[in-house]
C-alpha atoms as a PDB file:
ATOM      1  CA  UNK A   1      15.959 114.516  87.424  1.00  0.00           C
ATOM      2  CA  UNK A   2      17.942 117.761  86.958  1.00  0.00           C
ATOM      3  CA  UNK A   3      17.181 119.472  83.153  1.00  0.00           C
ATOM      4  CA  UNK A   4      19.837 120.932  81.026  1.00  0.00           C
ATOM      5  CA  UNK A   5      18.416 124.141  80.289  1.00  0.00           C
ATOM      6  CA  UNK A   6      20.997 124.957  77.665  1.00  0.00           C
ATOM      7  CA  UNK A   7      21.117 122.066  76.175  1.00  0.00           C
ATOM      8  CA  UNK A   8      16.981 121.905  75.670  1.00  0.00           C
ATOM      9  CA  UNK A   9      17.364 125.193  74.163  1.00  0.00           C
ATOM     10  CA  UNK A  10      20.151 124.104  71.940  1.00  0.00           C
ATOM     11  CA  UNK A  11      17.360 121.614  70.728  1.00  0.00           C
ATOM     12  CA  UNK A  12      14.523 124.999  70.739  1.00  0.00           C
ATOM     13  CA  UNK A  13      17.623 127.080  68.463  1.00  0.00           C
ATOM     14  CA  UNK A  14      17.565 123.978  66.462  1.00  0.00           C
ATOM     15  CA  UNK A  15      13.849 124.564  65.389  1.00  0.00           C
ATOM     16  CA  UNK A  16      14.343 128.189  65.534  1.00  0.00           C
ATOM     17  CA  UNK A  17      17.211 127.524  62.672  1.00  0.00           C
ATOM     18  CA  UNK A  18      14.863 125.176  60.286  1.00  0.00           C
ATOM     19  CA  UNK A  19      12.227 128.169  60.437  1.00  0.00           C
ATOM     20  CA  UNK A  20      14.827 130.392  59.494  1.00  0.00           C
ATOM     21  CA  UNK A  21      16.054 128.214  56.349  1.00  0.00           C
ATOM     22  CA  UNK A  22      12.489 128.234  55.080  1.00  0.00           C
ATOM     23  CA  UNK A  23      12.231 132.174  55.161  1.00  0.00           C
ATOM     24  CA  UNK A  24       9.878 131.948  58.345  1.00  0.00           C
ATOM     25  CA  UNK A  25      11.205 134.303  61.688  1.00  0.00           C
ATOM     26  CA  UNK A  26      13.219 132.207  63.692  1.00  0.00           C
ATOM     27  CA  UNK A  27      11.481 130.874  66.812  1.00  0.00           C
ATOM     28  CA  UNK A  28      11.652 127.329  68.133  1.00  0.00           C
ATOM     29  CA  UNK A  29       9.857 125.116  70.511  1.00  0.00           C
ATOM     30  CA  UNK A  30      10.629 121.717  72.349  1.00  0.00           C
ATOM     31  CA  UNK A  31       8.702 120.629  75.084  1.00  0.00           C
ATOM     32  CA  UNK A  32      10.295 117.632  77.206  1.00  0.00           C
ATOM     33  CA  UNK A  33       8.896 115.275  79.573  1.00  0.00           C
ATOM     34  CA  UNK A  34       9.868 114.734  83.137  1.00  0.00           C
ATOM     35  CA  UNK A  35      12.516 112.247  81.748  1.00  0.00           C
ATOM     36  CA  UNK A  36      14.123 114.731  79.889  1.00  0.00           C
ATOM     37  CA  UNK A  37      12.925 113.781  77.134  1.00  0.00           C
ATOM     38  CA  UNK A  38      11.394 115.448  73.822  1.00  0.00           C
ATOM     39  CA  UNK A  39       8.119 114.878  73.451  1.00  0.00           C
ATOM     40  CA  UNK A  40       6.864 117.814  70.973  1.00  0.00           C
ATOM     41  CA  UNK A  41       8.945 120.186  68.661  1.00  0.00           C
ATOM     42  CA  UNK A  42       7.942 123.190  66.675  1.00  0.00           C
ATOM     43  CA  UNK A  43       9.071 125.958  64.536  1.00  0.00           C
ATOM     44  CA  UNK A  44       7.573 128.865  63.367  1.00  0.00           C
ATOM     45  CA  UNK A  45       5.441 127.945  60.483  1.00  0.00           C
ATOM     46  CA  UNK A  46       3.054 131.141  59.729  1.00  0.00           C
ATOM     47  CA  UNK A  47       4.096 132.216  55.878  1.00  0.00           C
ATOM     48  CA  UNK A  48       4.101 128.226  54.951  1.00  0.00           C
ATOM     49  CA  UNK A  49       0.671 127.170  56.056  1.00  0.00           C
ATOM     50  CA  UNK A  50      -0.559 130.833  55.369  1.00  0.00           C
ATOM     51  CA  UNK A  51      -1.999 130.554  59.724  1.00  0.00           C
ATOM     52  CA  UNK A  52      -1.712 132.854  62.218  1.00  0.00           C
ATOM     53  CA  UNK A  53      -1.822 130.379  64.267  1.00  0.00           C
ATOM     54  CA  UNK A  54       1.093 128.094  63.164  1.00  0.00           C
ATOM     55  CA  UNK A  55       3.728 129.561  66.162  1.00  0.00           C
ATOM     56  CA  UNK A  56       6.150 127.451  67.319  1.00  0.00           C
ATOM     57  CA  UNK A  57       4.534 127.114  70.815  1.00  0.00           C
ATOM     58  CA  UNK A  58       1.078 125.537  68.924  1.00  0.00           C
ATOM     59  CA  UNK A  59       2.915 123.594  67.304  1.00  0.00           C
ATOM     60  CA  UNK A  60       4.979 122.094  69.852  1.00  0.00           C
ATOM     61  CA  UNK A  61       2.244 121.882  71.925  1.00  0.00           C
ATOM     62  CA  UNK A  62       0.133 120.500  69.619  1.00  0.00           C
ATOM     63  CA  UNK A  63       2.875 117.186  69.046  1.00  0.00           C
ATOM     64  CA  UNK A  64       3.244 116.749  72.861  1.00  0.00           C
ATOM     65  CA  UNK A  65      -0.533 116.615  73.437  1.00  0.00           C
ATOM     66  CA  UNK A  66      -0.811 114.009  70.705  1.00  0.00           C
ATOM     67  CA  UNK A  67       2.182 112.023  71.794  1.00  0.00           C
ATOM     68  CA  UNK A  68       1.200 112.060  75.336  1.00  0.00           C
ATOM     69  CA  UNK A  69      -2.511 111.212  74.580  1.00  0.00           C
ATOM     70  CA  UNK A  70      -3.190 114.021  76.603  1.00  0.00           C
ATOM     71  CA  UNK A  71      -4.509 117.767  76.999  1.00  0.00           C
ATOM     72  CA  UNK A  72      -2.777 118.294  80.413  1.00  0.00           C
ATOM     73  CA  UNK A  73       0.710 118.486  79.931  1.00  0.00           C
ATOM     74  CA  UNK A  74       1.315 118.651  83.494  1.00  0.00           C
ATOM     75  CA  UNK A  75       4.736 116.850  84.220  1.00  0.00           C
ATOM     76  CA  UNK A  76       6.488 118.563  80.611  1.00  0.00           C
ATOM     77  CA  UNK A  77       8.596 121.792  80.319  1.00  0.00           C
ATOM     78  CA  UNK A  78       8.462 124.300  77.685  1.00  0.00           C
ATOM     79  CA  UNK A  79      11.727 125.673  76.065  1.00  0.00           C
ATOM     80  CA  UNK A  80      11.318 128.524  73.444  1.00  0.00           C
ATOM     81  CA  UNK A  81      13.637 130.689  71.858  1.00  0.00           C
ATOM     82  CA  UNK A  82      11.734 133.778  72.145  1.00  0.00           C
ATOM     83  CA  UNK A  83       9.368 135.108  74.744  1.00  0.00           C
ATOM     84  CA  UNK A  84       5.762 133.908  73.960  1.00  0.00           C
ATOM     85  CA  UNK A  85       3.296 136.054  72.626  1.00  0.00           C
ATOM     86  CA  UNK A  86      -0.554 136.522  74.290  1.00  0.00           C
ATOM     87  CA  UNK A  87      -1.940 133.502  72.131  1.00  0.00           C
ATOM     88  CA  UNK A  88       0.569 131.025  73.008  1.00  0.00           C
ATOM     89  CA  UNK A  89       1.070 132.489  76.913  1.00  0.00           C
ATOM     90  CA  UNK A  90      -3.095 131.227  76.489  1.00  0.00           C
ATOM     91  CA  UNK A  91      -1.918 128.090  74.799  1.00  0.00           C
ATOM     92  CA  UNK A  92       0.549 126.977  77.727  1.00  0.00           C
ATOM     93  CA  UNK A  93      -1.834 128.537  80.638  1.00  0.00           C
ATOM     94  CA  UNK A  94      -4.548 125.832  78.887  1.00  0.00           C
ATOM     95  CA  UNK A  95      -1.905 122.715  79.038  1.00  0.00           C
ATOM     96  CA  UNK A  96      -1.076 123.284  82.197  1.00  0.00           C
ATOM     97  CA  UNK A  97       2.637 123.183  81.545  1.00  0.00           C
ATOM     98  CA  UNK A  98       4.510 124.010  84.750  1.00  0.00           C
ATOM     99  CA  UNK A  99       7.793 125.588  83.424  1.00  0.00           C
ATOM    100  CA  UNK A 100       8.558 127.603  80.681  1.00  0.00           C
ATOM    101  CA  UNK A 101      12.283 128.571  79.611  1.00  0.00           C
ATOM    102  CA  UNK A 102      12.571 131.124  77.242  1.00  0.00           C
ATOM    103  CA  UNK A 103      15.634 133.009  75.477  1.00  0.00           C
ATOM    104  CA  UNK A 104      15.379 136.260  74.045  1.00  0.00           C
ATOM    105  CA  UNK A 105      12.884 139.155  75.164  1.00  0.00           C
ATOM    106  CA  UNK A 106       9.890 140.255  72.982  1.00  0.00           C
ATOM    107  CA  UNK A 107       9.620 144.111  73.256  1.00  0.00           C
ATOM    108  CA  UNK A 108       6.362 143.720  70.508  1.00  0.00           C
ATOM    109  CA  UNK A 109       4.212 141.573  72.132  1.00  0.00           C
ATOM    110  CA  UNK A 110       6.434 139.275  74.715  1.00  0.00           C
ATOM    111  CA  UNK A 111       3.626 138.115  77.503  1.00  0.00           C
ATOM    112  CA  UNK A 112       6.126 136.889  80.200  1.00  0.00           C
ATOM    113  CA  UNK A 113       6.520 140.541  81.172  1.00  0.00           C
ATOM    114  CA  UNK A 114       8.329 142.687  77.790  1.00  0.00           C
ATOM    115  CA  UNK A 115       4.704 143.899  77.182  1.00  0.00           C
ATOM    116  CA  UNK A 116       2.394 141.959  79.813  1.00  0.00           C
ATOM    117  CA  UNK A 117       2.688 138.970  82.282  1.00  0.00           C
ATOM    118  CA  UNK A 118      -0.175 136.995  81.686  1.00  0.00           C
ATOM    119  CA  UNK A 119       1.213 134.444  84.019  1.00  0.00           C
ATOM    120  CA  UNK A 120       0.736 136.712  87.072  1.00  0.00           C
ATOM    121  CA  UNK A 121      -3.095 137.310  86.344  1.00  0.00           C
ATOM    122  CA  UNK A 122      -5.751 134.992  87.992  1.00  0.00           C
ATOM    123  CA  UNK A 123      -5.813 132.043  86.106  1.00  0.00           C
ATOM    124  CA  UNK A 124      -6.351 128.893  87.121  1.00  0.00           C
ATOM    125  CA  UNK A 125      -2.546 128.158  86.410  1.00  0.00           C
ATOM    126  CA  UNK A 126       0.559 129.972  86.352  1.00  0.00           C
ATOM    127  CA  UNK A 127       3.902 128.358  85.481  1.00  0.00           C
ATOM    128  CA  UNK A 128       6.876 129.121  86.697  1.00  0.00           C
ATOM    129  CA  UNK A 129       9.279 131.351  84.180  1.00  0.00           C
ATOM    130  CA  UNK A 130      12.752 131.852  83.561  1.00  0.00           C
ATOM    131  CA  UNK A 131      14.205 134.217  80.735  1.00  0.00           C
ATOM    132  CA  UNK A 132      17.416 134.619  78.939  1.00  0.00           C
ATOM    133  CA  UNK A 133      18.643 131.301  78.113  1.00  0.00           C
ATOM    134  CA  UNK A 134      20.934 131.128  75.714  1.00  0.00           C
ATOM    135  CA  UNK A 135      20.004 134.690  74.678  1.00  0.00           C
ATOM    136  CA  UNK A 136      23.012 136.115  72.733  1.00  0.00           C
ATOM    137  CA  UNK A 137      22.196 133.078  70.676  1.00  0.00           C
ATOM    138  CA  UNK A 138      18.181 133.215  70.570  1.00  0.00           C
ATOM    139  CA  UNK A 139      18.782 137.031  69.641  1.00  0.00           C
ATOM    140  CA  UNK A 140      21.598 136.842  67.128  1.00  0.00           C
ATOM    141  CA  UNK A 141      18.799 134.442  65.041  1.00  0.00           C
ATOM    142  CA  UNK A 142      16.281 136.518  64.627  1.00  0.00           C
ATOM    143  CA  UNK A 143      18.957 140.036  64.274  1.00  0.00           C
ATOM    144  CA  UNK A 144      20.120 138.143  61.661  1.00  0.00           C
ATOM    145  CA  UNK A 145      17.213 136.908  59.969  1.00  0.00           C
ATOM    146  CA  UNK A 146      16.176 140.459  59.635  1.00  0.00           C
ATOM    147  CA  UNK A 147      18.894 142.291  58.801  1.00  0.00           C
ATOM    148  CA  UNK A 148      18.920 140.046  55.441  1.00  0.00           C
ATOM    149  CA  UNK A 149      15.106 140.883  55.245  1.00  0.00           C
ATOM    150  CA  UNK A 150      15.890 144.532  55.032  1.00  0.00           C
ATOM    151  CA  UNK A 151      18.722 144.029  52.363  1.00  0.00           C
ATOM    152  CA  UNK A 152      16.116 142.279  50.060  1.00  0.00           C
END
């Protein structure tokens, strides 16, 4: 089946836009299925649940995993709005998801190449990446978001 990448990352934005509207930086997550289907959404959650670890990816990751009764998310694809960081490049190496989509770069701590490429070290898996979708969009979000940080 062919995936609409722009249309899963509409769905990724979507998340990315909920984060926003709770004060949180705007990332978003959906992981589908081979069907095209969602299986596991996620926003960033980190000033919420007071966790470093609640990033979108975790917590997308987390949903598939427990909708899929599974550990291995081996036939799913990963859509996020912003270019993982080192924890959740781990998190995706250790589900074994094949594809990852992302939108806009991470000059900070972006792991798909901005800072690093973990993916091109010797693990025991290495998906297969594609930047910039929908990235005037993915990066407008989080401009935005903090531009109205500063003017608080």
């Amino acid at each position: 089946m062919k995936m609409d990448h722009e249309a899963h990352m509409k769905s990724a934005l979507f998340e990315a836009k909920k984060a926003m509207e709770e004060g949180e930086v705007p990332v978003g997550c959906v992981i589908v299925d081979e069907s095209g289907a969602i299986v596991g959404r996620g926003c960033n959650r980190r000033e919420k649940a007071r966790n470093a670890l609640a990033h979108a990816e975790l917590m997308a990751i987390d949903e598939a995993c427990k909708k899929l009764s599974d550990w291995r998310l081996g036939g799913c694809t990963l859509y996020v709005t912003l270019e993982p960081c080192p924890m959740c490049a781990g998190a995706i190496i250790n589900a074994r998801i094949p594809k990852l989509y992302y939108g806009a770069k991470e000059e900070q701590s972006g792991s798909c190449g901005s800072v690093i490429n973990l993916f091109m070290e010797r693990f025991g898996h290495s998906p297969q990446i594609v930047g910039g979708i929908l990235e005037p969009e993915c990066r407008a979000l989080m401009t935005e978001f903090f531009r109205k940080l500063r003017e608080k």
